[in-house]
N, C-alpha and C. Protein backbone atom coordinates (compact mmCIF):
# COMPACT_ATOMS: atom_id res chain seq x y z
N UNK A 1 84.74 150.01 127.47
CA UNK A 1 84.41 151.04 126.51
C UNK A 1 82.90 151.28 126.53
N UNK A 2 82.49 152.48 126.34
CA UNK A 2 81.09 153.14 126.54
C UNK A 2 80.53 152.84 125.32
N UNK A 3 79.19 152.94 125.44
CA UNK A 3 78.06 152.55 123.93
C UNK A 3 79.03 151.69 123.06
N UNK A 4 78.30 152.09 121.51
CA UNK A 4 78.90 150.98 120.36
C UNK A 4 77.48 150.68 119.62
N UNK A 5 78.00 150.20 118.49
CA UNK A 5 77.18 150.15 117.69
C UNK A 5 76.70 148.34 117.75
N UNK A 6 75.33 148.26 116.82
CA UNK A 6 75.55 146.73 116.52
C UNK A 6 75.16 146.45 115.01
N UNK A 7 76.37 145.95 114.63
CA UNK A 7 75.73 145.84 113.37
C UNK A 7 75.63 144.01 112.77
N UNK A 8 74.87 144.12 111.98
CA UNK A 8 74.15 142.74 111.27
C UNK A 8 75.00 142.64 110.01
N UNK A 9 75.32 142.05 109.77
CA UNK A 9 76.40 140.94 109.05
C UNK A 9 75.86 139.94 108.19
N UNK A 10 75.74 139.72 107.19
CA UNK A 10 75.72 138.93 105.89
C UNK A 10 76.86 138.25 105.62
N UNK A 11 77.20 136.89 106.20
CA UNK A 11 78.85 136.49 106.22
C UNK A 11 78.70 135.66 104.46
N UNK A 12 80.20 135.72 103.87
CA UNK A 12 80.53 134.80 102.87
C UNK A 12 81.94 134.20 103.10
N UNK A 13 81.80 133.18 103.84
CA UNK A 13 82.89 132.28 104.52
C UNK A 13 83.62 132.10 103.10
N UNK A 14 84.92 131.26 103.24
CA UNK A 14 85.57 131.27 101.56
C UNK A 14 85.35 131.97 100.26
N UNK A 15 85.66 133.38 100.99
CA UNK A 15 84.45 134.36 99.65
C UNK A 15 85.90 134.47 98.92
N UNK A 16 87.33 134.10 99.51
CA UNK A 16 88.75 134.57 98.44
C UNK A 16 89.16 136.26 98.87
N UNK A 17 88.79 136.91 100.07
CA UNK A 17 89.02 138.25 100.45
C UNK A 17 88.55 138.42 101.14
N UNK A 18 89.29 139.20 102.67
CA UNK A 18 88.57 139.52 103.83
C UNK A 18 88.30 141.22 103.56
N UNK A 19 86.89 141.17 103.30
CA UNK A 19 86.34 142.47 102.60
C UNK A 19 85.11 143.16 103.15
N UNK A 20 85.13 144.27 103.16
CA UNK A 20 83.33 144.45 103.43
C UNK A 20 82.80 145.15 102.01
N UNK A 21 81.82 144.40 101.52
CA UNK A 21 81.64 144.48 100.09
C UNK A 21 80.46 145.37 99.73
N UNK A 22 79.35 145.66 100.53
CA UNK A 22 78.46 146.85 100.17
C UNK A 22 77.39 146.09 101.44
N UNK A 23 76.48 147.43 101.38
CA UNK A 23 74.61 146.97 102.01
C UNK A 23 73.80 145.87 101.60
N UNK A 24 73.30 145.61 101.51
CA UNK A 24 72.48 144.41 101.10
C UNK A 24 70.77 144.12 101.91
N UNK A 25 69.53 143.88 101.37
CA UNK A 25 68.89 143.78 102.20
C UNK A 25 68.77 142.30 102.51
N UNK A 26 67.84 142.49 103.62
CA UNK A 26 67.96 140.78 104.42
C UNK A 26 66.45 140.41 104.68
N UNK A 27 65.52 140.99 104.15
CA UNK A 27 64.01 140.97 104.45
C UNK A 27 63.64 141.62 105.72
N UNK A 28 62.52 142.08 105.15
CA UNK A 28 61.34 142.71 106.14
C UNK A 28 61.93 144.13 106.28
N UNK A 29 62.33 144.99 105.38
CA UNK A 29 62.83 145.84 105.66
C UNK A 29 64.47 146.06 106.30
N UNK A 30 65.06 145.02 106.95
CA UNK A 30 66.42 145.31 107.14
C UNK A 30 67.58 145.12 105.90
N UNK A 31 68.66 146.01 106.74
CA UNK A 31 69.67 145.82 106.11
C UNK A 31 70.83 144.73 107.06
N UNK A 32 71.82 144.23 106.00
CA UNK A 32 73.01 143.73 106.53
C UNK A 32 74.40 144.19 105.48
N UNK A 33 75.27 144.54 106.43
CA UNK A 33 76.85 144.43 105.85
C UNK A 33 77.08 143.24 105.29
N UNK A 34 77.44 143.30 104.02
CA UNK A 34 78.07 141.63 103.43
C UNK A 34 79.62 141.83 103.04
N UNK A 35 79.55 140.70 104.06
CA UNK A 35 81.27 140.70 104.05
C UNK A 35 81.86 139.17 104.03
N UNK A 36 82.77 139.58 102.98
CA UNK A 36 83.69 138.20 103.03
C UNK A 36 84.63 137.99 103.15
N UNK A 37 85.26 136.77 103.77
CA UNK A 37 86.21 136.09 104.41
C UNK A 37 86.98 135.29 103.85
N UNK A 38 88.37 134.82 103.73
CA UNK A 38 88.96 134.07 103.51
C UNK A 38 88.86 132.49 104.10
N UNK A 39 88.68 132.81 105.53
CA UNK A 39 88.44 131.95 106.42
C UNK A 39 87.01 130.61 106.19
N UNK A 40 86.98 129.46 106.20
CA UNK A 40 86.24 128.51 106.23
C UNK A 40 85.29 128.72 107.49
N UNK A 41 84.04 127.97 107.35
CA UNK A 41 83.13 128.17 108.60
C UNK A 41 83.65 126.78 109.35
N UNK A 42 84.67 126.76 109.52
CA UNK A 42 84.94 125.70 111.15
C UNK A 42 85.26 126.82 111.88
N UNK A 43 85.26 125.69 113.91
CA UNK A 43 85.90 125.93 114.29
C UNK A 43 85.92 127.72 114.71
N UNK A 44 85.13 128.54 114.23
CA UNK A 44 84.94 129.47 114.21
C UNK A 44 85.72 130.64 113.66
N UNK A 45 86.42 130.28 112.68
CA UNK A 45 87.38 131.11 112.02
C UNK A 45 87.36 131.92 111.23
N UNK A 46 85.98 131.26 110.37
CA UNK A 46 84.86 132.38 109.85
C UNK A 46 84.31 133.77 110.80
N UNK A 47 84.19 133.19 111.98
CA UNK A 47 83.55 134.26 112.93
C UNK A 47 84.62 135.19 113.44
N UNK A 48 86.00 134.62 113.55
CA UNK A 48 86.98 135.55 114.38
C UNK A 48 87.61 136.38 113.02
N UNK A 49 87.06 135.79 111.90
CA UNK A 49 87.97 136.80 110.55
C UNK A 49 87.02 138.10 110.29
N UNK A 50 85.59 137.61 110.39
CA UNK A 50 84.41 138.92 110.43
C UNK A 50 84.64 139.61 111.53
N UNK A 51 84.99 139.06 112.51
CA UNK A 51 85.59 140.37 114.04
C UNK A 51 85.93 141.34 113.32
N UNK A 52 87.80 140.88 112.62
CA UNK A 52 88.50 141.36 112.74
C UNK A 52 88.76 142.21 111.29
N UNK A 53 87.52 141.69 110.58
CA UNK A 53 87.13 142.56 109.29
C UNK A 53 86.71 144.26 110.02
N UNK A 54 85.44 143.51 110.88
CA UNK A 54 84.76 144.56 111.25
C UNK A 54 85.88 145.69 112.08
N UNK A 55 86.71 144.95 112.78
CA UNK A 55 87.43 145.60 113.87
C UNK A 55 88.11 146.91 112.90
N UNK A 56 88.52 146.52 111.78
CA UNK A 56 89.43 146.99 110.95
C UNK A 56 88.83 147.78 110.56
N UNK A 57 87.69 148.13 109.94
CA UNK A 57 86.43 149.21 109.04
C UNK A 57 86.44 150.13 110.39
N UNK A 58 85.77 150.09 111.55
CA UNK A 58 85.56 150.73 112.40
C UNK A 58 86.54 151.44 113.22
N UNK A 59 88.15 150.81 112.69
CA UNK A 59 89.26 151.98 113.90
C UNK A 59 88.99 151.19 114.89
N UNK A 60 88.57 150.02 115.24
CA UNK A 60 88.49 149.88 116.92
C UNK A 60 89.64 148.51 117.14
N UNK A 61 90.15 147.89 118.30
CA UNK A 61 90.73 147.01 118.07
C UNK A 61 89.58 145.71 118.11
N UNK A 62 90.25 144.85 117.98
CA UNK A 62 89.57 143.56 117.67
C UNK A 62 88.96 142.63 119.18
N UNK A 63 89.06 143.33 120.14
CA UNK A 63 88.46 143.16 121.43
C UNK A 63 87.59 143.66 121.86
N UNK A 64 87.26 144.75 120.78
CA UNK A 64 85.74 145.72 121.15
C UNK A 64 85.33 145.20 120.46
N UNK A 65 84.98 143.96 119.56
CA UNK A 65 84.07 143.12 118.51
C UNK A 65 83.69 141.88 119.05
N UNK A 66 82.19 142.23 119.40
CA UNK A 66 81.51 140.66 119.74
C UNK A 66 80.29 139.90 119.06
N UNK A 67 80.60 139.03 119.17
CA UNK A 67 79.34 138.31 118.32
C UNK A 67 78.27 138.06 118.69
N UNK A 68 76.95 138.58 119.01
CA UNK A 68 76.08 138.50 119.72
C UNK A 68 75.25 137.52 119.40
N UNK A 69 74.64 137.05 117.66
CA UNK A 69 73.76 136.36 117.45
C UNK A 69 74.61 135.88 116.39
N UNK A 70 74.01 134.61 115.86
CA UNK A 70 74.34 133.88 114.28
C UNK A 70 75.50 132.96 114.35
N UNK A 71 75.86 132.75 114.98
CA UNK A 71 77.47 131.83 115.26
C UNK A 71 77.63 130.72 114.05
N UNK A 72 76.30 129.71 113.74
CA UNK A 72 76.28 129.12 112.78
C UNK A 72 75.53 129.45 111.57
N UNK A 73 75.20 130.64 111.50
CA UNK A 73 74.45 131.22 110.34
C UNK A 73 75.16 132.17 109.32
N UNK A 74 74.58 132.72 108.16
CA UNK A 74 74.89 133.35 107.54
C UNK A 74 74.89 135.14 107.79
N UNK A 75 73.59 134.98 108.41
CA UNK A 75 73.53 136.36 109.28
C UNK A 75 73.32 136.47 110.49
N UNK A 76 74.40 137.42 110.70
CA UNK A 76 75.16 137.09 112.27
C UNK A 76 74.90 138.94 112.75
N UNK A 77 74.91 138.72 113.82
CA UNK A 77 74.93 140.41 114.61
C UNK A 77 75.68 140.45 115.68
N UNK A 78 76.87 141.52 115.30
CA UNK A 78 77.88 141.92 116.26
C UNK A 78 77.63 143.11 117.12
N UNK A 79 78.23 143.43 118.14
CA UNK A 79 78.71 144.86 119.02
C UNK A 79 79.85 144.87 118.78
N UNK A 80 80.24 146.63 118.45
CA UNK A 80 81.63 147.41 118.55
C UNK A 80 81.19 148.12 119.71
N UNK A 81 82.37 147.88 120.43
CA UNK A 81 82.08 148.66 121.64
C UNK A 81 82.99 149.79 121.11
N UNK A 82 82.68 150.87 121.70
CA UNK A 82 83.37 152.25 121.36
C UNK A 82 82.50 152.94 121.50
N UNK A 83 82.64 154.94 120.87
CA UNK A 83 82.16 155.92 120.39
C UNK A 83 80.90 155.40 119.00
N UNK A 84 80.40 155.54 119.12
CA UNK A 84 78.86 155.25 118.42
C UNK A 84 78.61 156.26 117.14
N UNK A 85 79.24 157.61 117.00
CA UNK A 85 79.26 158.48 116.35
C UNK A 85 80.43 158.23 115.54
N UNK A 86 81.66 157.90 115.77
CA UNK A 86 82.73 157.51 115.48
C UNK A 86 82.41 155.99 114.57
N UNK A 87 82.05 155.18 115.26
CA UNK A 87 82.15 153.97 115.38
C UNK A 87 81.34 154.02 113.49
N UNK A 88 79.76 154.31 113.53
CA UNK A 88 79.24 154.35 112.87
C UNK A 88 79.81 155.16 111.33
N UNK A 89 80.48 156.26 111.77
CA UNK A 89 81.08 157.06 110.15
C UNK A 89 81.99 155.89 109.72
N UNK A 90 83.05 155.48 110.79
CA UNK A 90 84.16 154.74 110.17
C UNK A 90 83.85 153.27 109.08
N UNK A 91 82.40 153.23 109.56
CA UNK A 91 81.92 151.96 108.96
C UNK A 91 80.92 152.38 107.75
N UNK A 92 80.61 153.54 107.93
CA UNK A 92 80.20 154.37 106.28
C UNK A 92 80.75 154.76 105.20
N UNK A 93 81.98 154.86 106.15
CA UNK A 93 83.06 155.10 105.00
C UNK A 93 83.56 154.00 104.68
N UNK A 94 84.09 153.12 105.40
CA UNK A 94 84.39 151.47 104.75
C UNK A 94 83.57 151.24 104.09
N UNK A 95 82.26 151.54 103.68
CA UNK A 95 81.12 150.81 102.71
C UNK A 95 81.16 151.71 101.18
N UNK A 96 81.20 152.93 101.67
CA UNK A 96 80.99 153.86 100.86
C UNK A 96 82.32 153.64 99.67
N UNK A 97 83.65 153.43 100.53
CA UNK A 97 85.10 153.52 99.86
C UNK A 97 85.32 151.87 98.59
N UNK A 98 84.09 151.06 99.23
CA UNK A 98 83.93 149.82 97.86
C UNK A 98 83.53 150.10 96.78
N UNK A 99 82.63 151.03 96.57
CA UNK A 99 82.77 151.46 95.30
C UNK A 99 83.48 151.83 94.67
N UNK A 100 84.90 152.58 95.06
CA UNK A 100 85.38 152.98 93.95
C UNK A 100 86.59 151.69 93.41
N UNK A 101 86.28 150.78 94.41
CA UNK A 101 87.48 149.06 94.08
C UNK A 101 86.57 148.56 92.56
N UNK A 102 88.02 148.31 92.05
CA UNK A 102 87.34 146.98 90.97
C UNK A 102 86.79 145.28 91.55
């Protein structure tokens, strides 16, 4: 798959919901997606549930989601491989559509 986005990730391992919960900043001027997981940080299960969070917000399957940086951290940075124009609304609108959740 051509281009793709990368986006930075704010993980909450045992957050009780595999969610993407709003923007958040992370210092120095960036932002990160904060998203949480059902999944525990072993074993990497934390990391394959944020894939497949992300996979899910973006329309893409869960094989165009890689983990590039953060494996044992809290903030982690992925690639969606895909459409970049696409890729990016679908994940504006997953952010945008938490607001109106209780």
């Amino acid at each position: 798959m051509p281009g793709g986005v990368t986006v930075s990730v704010r993980a909450t391992p045992k957050g009780g919901r595999d969610a993407i919960d709003r923007i958040v900043p992370t210092g120095e001027g960036a932002c990160a997606l904060k998203v949480r997981v059902r999944a525990a940080p072993a074993d990497g299960e934390a990391n394959d549930a944020l894939a497949r969070v992300l996979a899910k917000a973006a329309g893409a399957p869960p094989s165009a989601v890689e983990l590039l940086q953060g494996a044992a951290g809290r903030l982690k940075t992925f690639r969606i491989a895909g459409d970049p124009a696409r890729l990016a609304a679908a994940l504006e609108q997953a952010v945008a559509g938490q607001g109106r959740k209780p």
